[in-house]
C-alpha atoms as a PDB file:
ATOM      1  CA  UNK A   1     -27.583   8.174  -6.042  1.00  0.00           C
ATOM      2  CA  UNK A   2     -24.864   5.582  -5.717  1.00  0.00           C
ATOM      3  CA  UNK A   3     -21.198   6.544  -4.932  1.00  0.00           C
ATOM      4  CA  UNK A   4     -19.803   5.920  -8.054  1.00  0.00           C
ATOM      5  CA  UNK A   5     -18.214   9.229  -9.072  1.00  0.00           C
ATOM      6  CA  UNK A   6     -19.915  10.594 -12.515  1.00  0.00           C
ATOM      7  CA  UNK A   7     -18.012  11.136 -16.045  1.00  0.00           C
ATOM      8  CA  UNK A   8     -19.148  13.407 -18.278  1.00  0.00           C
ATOM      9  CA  UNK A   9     -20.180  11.359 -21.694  1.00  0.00           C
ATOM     10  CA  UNK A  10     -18.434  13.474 -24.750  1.00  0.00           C
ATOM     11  CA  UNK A  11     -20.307  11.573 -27.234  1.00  0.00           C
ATOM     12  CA  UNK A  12     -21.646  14.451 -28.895  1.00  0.00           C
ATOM     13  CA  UNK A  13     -18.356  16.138 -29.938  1.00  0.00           C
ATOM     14  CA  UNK A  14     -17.659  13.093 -31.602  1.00  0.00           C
ATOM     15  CA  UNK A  15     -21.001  12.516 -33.683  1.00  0.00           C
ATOM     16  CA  UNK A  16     -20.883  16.645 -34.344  1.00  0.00           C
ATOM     17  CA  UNK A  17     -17.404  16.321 -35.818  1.00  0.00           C
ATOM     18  CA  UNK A  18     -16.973  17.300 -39.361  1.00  0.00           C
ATOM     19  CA  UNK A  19     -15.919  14.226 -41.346  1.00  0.00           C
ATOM     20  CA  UNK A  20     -12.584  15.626 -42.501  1.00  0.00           C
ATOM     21  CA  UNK A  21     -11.031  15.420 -38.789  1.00  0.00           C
ATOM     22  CA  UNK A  22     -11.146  11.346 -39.543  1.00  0.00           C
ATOM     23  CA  UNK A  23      -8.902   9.708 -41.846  1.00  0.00           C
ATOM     24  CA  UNK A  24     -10.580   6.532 -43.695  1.00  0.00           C
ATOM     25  CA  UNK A  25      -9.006   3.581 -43.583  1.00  0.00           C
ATOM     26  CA  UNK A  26      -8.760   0.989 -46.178  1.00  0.00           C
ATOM     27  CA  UNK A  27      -9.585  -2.696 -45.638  1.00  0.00           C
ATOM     28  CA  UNK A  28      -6.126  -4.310 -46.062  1.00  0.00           C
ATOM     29  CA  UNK A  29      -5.494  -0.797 -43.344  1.00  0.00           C
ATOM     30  CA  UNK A  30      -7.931  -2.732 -40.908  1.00  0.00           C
ATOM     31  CA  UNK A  31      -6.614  -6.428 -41.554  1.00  0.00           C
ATOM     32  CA  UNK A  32      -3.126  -5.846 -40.549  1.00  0.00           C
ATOM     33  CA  UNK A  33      -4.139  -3.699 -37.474  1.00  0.00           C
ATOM     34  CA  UNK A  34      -6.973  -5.971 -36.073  1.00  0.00           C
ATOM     35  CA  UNK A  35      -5.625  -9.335 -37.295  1.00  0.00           C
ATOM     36  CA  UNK A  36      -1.919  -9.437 -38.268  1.00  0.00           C
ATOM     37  CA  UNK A  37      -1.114  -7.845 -35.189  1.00  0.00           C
ATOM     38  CA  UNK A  38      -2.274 -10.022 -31.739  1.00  0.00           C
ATOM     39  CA  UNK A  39      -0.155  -8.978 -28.662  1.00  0.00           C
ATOM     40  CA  UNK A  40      -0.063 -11.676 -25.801  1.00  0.00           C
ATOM     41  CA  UNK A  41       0.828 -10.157 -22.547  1.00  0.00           C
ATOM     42  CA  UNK A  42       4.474 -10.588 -21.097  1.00  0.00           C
ATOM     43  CA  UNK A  43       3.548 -13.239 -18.691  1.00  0.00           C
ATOM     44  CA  UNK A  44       1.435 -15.419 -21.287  1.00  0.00           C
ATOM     45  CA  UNK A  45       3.519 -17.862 -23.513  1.00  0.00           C
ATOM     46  CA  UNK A  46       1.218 -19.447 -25.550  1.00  0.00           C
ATOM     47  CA  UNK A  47      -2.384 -19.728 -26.372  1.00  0.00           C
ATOM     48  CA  UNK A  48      -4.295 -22.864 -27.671  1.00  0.00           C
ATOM     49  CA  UNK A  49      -7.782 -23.142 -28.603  1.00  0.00           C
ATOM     50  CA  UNK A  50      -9.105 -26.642 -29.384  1.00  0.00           C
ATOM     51  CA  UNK A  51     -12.668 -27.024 -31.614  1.00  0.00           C
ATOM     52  CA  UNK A  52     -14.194 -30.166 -31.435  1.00  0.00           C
ATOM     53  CA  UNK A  53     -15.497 -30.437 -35.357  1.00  0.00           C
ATOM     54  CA  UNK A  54     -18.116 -32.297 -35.152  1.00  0.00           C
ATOM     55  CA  UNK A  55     -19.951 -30.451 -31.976  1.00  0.00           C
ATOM     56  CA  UNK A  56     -17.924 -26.998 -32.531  1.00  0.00           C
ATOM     57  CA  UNK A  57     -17.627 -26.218 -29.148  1.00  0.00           C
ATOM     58  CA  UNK A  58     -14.014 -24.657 -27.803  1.00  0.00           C
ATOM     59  CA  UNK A  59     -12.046 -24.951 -25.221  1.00  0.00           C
ATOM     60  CA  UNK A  60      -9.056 -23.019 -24.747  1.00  0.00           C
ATOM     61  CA  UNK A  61      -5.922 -23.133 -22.822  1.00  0.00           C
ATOM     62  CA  UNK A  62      -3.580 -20.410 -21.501  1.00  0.00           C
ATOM     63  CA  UNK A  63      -0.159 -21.651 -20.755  1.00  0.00           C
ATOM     64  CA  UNK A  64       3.034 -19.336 -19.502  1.00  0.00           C
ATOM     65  CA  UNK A  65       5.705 -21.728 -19.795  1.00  0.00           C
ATOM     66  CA  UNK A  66       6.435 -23.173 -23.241  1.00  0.00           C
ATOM     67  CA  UNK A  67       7.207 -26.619 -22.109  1.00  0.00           C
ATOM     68  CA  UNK A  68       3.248 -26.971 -21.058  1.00  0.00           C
ATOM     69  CA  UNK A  69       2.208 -25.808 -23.747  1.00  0.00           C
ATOM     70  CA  UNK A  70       4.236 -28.352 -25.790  1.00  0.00           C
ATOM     71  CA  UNK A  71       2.964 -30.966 -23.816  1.00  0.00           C
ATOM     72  CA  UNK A  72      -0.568 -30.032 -24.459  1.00  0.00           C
ATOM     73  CA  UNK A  73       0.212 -30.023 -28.326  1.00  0.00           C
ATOM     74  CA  UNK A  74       1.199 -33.480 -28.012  1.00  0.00           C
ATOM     75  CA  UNK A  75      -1.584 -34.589 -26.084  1.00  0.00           C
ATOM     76  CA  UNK A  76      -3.825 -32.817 -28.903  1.00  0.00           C
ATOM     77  CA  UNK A  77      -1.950 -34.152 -32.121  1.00  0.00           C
ATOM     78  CA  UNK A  78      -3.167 -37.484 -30.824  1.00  0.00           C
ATOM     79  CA  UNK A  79      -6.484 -36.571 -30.080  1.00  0.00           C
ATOM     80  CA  UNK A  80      -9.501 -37.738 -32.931  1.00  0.00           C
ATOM     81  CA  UNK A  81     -12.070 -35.248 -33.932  1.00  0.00           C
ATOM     82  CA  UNK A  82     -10.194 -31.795 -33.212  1.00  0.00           C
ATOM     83  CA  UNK A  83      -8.959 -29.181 -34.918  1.00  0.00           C
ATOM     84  CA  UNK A  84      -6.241 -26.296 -32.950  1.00  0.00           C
ATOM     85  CA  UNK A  85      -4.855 -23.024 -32.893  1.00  0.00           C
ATOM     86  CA  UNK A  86      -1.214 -22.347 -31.401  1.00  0.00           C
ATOM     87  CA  UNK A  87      -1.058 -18.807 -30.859  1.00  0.00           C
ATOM     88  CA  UNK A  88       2.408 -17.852 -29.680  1.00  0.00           C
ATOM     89  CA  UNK A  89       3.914 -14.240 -29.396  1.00  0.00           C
ATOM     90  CA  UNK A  90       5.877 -15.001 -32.801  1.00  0.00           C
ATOM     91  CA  UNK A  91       3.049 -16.810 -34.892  1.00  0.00           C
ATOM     92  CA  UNK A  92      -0.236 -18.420 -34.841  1.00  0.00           C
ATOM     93  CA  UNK A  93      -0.556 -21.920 -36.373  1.00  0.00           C
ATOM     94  CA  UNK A  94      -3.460 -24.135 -37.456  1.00  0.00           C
ATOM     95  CA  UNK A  95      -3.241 -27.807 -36.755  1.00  0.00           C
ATOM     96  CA  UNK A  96      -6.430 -30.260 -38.840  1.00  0.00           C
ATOM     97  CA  UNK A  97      -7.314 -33.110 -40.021  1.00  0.00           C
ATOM     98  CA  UNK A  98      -9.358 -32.115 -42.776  1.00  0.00           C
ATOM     99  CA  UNK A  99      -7.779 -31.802 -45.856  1.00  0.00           C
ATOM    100  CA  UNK A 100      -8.378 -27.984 -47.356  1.00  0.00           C
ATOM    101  CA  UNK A 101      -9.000 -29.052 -50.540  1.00  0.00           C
ATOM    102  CA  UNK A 102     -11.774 -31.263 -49.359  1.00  0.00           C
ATOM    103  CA  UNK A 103     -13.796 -27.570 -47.819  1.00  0.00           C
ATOM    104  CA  UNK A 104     -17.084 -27.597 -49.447  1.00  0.00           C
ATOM    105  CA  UNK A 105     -17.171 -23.703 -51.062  1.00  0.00           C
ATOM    106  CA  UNK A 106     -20.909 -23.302 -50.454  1.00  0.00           C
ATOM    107  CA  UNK A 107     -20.693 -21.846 -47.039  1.00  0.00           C
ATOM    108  CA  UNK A 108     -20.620 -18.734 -45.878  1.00  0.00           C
ATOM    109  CA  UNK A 109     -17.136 -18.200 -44.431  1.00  0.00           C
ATOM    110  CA  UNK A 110     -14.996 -16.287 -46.449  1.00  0.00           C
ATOM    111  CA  UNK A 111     -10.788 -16.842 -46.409  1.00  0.00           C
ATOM    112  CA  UNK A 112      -9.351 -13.291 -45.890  1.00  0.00           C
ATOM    113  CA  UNK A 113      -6.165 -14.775 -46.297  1.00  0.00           C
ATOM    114  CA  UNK A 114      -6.281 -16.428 -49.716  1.00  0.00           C
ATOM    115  CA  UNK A 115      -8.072 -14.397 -51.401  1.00  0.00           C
END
């Protein structure tokens, strides 16, 4: 036996529960909980993830002093063949070069946001 010290799993209470004990939640309920309401930590000023669009791969960059972060936005706007997200503690932006009108509607993504 290792020396990690053991605790007791109470999944069963849980799966055992009567369903009355949970409230339901509706899916505007979950939206604004999961998405509309990002926390950064104290020490984190901003967040930017870069997509390449024609590979999709991301890279992102944590920054805690705004000034960097600024600089890095710069750097990006004159980048060719990216697309970012600026997540701050206030707001989260969406910087492209593709025009939204131009999105081909056949995929499978779905806009939550403009519905």
């Amino acid at each position: 036996m290792s020396g990690k010290k053991y605790f007791p799993n109470n999944w069963q209470k849980w799966k055992d529960a009567p369903e009355d004990l949970f409230m339901p939640h509706t899916f505007d309920e979950i939206m604004d909980f999961k998405i509309a309401a990002w926390e950064l930590p104290s020490n984190i000023a901003c967040v930017i993830r870069e997509s390449n669009i024609t590979t999709k791969k991301v890279k992102e960059y944590v920054y805690q002093r705004t000034y960097a972060a600024e600089r890095k936005v710069q750097q990006l706007l004159k980048k060719e063949g990216i697309e970012f997200t600026v997540c701050t503690s206030e707001q989260i932006n969406f910087v492209s070069p593709l025009d939204p009108n131009d999105v081909d509607n056949n995929d499978d993504s779905y806009d939550f946001f403009n519905e």
